[in-house]
C-alpha atoms as a PDB file:
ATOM      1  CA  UNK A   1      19.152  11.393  19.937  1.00  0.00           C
ATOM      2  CA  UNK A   2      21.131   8.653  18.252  1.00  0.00           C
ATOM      3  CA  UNK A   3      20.820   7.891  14.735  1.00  0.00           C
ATOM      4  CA  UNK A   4      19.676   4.212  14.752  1.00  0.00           C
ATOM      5  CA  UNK A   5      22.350   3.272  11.473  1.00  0.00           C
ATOM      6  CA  UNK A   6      20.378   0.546  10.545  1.00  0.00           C
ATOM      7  CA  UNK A   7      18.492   2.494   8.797  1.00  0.00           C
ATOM      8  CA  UNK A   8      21.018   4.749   7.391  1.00  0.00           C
ATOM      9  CA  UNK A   9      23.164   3.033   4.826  1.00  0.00           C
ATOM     10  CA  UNK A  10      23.465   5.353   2.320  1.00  0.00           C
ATOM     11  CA  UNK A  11      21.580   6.931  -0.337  1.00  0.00           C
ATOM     12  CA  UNK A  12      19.166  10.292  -0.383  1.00  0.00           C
ATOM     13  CA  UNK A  13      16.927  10.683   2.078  1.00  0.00           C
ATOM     14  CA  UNK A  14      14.507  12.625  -0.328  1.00  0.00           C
ATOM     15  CA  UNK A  15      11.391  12.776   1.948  1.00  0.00           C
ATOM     16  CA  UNK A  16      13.261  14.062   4.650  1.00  0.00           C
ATOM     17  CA  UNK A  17      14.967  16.383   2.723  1.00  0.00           C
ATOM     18  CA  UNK A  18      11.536  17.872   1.036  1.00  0.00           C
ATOM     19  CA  UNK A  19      10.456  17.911   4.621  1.00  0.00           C
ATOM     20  CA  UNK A  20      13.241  20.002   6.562  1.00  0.00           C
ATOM     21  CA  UNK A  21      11.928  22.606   7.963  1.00  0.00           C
ATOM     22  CA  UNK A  22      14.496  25.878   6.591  1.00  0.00           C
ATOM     23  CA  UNK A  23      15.904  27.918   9.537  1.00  0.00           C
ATOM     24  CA  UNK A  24      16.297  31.888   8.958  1.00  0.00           C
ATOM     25  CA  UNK A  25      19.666  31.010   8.071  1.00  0.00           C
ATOM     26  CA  UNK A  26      18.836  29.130   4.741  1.00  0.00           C
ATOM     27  CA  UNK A  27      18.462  29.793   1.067  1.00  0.00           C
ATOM     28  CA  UNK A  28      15.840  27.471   0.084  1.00  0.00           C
ATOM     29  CA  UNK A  29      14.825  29.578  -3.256  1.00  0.00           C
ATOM     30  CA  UNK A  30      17.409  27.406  -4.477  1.00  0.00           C
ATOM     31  CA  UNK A  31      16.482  24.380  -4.069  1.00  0.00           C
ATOM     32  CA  UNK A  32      12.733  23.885  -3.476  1.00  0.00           C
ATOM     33  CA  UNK A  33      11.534  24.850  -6.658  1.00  0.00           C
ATOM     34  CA  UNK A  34      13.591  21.702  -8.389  1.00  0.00           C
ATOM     35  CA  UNK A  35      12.085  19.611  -6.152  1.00  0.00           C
ATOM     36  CA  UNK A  36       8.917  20.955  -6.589  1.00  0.00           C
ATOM     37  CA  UNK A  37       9.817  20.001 -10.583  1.00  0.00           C
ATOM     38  CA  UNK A  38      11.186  16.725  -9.849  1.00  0.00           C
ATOM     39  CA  UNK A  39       7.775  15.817  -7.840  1.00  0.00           C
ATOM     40  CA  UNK A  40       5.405  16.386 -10.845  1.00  0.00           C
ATOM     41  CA  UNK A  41       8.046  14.718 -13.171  1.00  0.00           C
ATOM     42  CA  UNK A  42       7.427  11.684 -10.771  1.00  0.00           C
ATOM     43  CA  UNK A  43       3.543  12.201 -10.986  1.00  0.00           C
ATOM     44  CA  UNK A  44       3.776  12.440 -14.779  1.00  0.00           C
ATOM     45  CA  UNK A  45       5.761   9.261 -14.892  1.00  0.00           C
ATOM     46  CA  UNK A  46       3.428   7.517 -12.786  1.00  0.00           C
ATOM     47  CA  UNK A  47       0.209   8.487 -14.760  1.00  0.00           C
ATOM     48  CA  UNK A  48       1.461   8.116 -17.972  1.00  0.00           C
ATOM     49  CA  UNK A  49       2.537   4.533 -17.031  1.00  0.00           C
ATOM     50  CA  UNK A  50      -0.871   3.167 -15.385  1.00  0.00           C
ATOM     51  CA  UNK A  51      -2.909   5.073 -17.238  1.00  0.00           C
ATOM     52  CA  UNK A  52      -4.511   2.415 -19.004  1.00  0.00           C
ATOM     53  CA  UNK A  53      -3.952  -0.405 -16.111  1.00  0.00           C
ATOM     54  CA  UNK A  54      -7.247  -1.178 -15.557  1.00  0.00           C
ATOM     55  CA  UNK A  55      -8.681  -1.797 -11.706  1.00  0.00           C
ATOM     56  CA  UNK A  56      -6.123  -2.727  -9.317  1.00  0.00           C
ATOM     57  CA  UNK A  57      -6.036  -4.661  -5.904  1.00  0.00           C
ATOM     58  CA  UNK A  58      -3.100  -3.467  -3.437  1.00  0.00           C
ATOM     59  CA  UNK A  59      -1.727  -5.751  -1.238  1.00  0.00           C
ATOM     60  CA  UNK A  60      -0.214  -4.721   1.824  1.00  0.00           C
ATOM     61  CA  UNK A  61       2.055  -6.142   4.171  1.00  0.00           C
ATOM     62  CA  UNK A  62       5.626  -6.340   5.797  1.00  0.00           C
ATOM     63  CA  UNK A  63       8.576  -6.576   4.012  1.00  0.00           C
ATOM     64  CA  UNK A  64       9.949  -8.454   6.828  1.00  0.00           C
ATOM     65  CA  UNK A  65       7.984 -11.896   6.184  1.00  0.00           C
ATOM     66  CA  UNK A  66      10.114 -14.352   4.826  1.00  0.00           C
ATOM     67  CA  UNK A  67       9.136 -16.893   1.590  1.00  0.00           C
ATOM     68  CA  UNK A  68       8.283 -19.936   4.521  1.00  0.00           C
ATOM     69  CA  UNK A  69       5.537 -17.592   6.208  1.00  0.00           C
ATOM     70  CA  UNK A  70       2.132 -18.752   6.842  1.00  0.00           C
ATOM     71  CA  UNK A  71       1.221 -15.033   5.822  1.00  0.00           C
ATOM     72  CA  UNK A  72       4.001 -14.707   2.657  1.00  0.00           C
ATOM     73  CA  UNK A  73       2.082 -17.768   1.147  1.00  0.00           C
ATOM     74  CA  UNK A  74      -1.600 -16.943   1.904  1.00  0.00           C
ATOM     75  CA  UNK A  75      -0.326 -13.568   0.013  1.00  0.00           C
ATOM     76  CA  UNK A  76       0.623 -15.711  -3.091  1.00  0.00           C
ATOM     77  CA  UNK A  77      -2.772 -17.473  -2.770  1.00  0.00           C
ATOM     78  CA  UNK A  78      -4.840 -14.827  -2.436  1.00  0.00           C
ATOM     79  CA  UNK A  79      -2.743 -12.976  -4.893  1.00  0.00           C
ATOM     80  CA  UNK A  80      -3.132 -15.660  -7.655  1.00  0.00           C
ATOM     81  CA  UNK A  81      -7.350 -15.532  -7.277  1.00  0.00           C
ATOM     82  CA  UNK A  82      -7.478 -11.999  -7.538  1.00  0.00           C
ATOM     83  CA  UNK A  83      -5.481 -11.895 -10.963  1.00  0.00           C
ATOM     84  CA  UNK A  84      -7.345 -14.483 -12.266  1.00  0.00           C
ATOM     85  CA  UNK A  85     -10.605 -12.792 -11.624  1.00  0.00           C
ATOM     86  CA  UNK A  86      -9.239  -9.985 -14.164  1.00  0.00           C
ATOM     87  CA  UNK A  87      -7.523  -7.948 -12.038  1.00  0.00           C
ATOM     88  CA  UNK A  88      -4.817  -6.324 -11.521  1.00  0.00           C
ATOM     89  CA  UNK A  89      -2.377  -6.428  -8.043  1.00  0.00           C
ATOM     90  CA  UNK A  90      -0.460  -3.594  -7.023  1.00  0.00           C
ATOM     91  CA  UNK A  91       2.290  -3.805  -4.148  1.00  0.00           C
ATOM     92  CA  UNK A  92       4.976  -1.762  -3.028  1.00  0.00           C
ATOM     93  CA  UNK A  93       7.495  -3.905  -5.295  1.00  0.00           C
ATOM     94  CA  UNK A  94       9.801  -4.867  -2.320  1.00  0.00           C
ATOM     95  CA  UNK A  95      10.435  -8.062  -0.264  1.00  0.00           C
ATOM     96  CA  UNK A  96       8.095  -9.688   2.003  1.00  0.00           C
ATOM     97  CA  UNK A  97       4.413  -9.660   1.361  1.00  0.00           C
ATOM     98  CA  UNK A  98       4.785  -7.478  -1.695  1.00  0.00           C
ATOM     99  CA  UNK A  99       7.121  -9.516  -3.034  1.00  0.00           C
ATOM    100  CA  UNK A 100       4.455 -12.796  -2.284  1.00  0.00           C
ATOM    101  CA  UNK A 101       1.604 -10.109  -4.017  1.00  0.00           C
ATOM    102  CA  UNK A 102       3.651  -9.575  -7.115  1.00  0.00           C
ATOM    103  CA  UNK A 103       4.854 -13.490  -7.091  1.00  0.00           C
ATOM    104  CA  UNK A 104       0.894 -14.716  -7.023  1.00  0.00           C
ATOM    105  CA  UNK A 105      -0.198 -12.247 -10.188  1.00  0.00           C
ATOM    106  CA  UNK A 106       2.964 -13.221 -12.471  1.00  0.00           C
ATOM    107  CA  UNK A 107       2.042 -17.254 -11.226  1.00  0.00           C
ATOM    108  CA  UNK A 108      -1.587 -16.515 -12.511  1.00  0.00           C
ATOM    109  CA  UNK A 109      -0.321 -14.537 -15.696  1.00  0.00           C
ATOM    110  CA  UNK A 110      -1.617 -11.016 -14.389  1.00  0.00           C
ATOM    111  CA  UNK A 111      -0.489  -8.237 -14.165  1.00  0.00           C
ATOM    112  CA  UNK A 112       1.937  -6.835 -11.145  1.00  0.00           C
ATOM    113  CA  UNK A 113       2.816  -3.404 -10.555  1.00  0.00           C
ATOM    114  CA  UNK A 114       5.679  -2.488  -8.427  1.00  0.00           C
ATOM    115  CA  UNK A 115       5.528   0.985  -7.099  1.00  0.00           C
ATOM    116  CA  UNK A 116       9.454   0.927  -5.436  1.00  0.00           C
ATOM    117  CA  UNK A 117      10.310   3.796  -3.434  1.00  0.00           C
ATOM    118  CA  UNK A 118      13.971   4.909  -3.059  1.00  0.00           C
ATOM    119  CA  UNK A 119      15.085   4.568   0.431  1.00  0.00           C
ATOM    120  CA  UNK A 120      18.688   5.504   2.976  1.00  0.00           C
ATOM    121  CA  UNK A 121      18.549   1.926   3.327  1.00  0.00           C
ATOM    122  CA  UNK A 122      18.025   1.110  -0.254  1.00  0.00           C
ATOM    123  CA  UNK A 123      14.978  -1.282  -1.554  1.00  0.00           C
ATOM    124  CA  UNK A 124      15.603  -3.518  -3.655  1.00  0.00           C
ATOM    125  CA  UNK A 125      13.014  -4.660  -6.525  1.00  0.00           C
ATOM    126  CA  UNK A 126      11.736  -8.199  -6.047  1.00  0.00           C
ATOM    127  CA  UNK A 127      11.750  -9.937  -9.541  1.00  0.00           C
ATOM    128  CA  UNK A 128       8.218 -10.866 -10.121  1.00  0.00           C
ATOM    129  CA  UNK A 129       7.244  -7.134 -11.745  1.00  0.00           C
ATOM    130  CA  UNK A 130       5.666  -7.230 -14.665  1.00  0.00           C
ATOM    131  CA  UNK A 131       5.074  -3.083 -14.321  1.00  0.00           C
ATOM    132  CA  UNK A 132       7.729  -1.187 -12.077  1.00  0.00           C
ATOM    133  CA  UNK A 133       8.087   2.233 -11.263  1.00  0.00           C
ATOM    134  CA  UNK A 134      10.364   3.554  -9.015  1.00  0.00           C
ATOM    135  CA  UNK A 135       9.747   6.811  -6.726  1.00  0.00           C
ATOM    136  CA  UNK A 136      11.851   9.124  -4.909  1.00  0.00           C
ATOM    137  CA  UNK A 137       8.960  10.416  -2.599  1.00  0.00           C
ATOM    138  CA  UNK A 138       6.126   8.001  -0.175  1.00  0.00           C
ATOM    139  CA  UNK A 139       3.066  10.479  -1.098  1.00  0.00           C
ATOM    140  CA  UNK A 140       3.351  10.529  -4.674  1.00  0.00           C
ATOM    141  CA  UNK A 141       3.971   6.823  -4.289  1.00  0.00           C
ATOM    142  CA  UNK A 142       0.837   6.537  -2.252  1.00  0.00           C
ATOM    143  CA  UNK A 143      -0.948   8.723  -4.433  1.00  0.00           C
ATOM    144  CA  UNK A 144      -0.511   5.839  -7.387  1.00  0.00           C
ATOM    145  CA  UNK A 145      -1.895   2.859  -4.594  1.00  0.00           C
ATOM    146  CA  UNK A 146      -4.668   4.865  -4.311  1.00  0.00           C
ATOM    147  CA  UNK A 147      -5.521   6.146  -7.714  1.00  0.00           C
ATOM    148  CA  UNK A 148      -5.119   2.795  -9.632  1.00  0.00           C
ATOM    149  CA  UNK A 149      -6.389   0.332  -7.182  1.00  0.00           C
ATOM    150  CA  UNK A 150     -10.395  -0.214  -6.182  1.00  0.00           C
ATOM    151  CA  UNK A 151      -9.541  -2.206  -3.347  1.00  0.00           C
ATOM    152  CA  UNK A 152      -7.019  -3.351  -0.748  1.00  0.00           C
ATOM    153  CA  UNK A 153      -5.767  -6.164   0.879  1.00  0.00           C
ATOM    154  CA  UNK A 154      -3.946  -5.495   4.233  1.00  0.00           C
ATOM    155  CA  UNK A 155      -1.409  -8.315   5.613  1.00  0.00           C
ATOM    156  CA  UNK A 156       0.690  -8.023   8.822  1.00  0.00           C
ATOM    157  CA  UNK A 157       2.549  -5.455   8.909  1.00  0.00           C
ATOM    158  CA  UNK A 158       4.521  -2.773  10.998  1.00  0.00           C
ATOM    159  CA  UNK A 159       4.223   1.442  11.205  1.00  0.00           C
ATOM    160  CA  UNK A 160       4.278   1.109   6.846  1.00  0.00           C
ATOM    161  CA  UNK A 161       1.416  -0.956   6.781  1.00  0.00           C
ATOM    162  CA  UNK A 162      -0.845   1.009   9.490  1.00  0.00           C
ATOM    163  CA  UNK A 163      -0.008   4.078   7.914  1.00  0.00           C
ATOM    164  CA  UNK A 164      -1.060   2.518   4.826  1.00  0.00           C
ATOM    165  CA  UNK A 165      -4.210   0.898   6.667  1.00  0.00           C
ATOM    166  CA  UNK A 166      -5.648   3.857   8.279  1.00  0.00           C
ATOM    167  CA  UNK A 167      -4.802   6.089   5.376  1.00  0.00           C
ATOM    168  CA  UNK A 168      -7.291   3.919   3.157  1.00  0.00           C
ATOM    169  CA  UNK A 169      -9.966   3.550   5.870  1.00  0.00           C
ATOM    170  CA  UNK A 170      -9.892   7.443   5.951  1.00  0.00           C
ATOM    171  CA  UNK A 171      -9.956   8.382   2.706  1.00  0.00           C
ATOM    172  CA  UNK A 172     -13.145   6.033   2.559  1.00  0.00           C
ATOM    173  CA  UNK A 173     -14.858   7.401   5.971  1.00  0.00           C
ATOM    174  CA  UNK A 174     -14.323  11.121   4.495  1.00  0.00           C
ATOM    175  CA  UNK A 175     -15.591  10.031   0.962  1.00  0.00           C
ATOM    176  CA  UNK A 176     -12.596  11.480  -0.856  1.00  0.00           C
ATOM    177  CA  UNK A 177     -12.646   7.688  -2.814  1.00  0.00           C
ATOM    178  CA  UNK A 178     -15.100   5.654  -2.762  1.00  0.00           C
ATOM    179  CA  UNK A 179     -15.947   2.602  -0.700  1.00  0.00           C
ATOM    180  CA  UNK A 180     -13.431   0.445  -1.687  1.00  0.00           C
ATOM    181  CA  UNK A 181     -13.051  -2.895   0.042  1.00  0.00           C
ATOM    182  CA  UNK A 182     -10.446  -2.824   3.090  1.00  0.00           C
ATOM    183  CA  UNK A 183      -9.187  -6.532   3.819  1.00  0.00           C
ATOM    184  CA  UNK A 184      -7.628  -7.152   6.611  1.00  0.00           C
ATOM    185  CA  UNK A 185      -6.118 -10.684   6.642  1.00  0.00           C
ATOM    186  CA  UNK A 186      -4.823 -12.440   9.752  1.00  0.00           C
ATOM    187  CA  UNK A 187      -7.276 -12.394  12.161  1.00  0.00           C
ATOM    188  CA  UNK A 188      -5.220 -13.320  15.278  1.00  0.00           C
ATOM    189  CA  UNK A 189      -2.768 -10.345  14.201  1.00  0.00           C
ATOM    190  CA  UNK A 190      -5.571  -7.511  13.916  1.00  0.00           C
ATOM    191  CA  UNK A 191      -8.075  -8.820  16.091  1.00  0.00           C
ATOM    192  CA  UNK A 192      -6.210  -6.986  18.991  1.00  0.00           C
ATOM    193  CA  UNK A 193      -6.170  -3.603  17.179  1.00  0.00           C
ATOM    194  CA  UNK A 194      -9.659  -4.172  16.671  1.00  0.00           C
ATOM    195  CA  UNK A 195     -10.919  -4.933  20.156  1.00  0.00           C
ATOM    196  CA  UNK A 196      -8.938  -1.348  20.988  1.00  0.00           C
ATOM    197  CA  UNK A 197     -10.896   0.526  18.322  1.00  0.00           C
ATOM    198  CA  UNK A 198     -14.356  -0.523  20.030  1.00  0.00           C
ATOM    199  CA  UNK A 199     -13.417  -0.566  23.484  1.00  0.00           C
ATOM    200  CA  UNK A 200     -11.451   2.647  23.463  1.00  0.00           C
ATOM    201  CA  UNK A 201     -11.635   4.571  20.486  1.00  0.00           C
ATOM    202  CA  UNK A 202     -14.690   4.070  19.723  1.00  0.00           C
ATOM    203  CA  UNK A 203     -15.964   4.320  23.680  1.00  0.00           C
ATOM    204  CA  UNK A 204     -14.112   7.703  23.810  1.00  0.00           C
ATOM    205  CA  UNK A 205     -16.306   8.893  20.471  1.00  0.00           C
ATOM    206  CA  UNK A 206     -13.394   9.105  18.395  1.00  0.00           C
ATOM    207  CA  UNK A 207     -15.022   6.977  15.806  1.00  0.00           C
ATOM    208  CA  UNK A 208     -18.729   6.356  15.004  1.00  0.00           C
ATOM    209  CA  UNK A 209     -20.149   2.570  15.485  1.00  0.00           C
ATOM    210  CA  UNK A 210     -20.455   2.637  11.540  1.00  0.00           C
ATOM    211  CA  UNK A 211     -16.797   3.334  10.866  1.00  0.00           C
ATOM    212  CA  UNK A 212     -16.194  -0.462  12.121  1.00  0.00           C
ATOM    213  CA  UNK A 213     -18.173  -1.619   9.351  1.00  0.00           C
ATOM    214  CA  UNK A 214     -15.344  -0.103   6.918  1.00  0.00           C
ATOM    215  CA  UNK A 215     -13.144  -3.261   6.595  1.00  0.00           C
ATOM    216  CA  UNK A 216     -13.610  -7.013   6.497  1.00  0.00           C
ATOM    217  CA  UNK A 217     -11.685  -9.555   7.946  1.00  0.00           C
ATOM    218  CA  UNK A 218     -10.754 -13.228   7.334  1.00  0.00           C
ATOM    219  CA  UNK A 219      -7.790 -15.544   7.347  1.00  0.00           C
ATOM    220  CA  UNK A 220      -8.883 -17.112   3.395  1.00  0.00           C
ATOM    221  CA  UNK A 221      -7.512 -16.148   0.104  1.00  0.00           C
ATOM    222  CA  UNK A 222     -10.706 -17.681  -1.196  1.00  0.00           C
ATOM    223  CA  UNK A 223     -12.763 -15.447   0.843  1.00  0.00           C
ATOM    224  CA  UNK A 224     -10.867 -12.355   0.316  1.00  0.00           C
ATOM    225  CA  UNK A 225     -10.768 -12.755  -3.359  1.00  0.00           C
ATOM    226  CA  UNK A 226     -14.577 -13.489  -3.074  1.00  0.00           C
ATOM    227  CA  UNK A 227     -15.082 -10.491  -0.957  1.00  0.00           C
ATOM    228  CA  UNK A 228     -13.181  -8.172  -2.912  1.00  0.00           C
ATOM    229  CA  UNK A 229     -14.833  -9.019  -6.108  1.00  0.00           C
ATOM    230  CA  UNK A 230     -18.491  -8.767  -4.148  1.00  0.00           C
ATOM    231  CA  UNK A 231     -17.560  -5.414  -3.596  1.00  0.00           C
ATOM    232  CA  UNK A 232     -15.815  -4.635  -6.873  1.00  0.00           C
ATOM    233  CA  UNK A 233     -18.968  -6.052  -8.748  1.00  0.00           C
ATOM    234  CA  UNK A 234     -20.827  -3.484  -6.245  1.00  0.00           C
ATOM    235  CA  UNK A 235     -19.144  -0.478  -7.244  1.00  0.00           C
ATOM    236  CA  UNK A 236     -19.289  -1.071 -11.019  1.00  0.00           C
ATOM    237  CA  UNK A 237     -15.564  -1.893 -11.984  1.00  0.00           C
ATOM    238  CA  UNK A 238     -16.074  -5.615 -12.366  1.00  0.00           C
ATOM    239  CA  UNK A 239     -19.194  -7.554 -14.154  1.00  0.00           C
END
């Protein structure tokens, strides 16, 4: 199969190489145990720097949308109301729609947390970070969207953004967090997705009629924010 370079620039590729699989051949006594070091350093990091955040929002989204997008500015919008209802907005710190996430808290004098992740291609920070914290590895990286933030706010994406979708939506269906709002904004984007989890996923039995009820959608930053802080005051983290 050929390597697709545009994705290949340069850099570690530290996921993939925590991931290889050793052959018979290998030594990886050597190795494995740093990385296993170099992982809780990262977790250590990444506690001991959003330890006292506060409740978070994460917002979602491709870093592929550029500043004129109709979705890079509702992002900004929807951004700025959630910071100024006290809290604060986590993103993956990149371009795009976390860039627009970021840009909306520092615009409303919140606070914005960029959780960068090191990558072949290499990431580069967007500038509106009040918080930033770079990671060599996506789960511990996840693990610090999900352990700081009481909600989420999904904008169009690509396989990033489902993975980060689906992974929130299950983590609430199985109870392992609790039920955090799931926004998904844009309804012409996900309202195809949608139709395919009740006509086939949910016609096959893979999910329960119930699970549907697990996110919210809505093309308003007003009624996002509103929603999000419906649900926040709901759970206890806002007043």
């Amino acid at each position: 199969m050929k390597k697709n370079n545009k994705y290949f620039k340069g850099g570690k590729n530290y996921d993939k190489e925590l991931l290889h699989t050793p052959s018979m051949q290998e030594d990886f006594t050597g190795e494995d145990p740093w990385r296993v070091l170099r992982i809780m350093g990262e977790f250590v990091e990444g506690f001991d720097t959003l330890h006292n955040l506060g409740p978070g929002v994460v917002i979602f989204g491709s870093a592929r949308v550029k500043e004129d997008d109709q979705y890079y500015k509702a992002a900004v919008e929807t951004s700025k109301l959630i910071s100024r209802g006290g809290l604060a907005i986590i993103t993956g710190g990149g371009p795009g729609i976390m860039e627009a996430g970021n840009r909306g808290a520092i615009e409303a004098d919140g606070t914005s947390v960029g959780c960068n992740i090191t990558l072949p291609s290499e990431q580069v920070p967007n500038p509106y970070q009040s918080i930033s914290l770079q990671f060599r590895y996506f789960f511990v990286r996840k693990m610090m969207f999900v352990k700081y933030s009481v909600g989420f706010v999904i904008f169009p994406g690509g396989f990033g953004t489902f993975d980060e979708l689906f992974e929130s939506l299950t983590l609430v269906q199985t109870d392992k967090i609790d039920h955090y709002p799931v926004v998904l904004f844009g309804s012409s984007y996900w309202e195809p997705m949608i139709d395919w989890l009740k006509n086939t996923v949910l016609k096959y039995g893979c999910i329960s009629r119930e699970d549907l009820d697990l996110f919210y959608i809505t093309d308003s930053p007003e009624d996002a924010a509103e929603y999000i802080f419906k649900m926040c005051k709901q759970n206890g983290y806002l007043k």
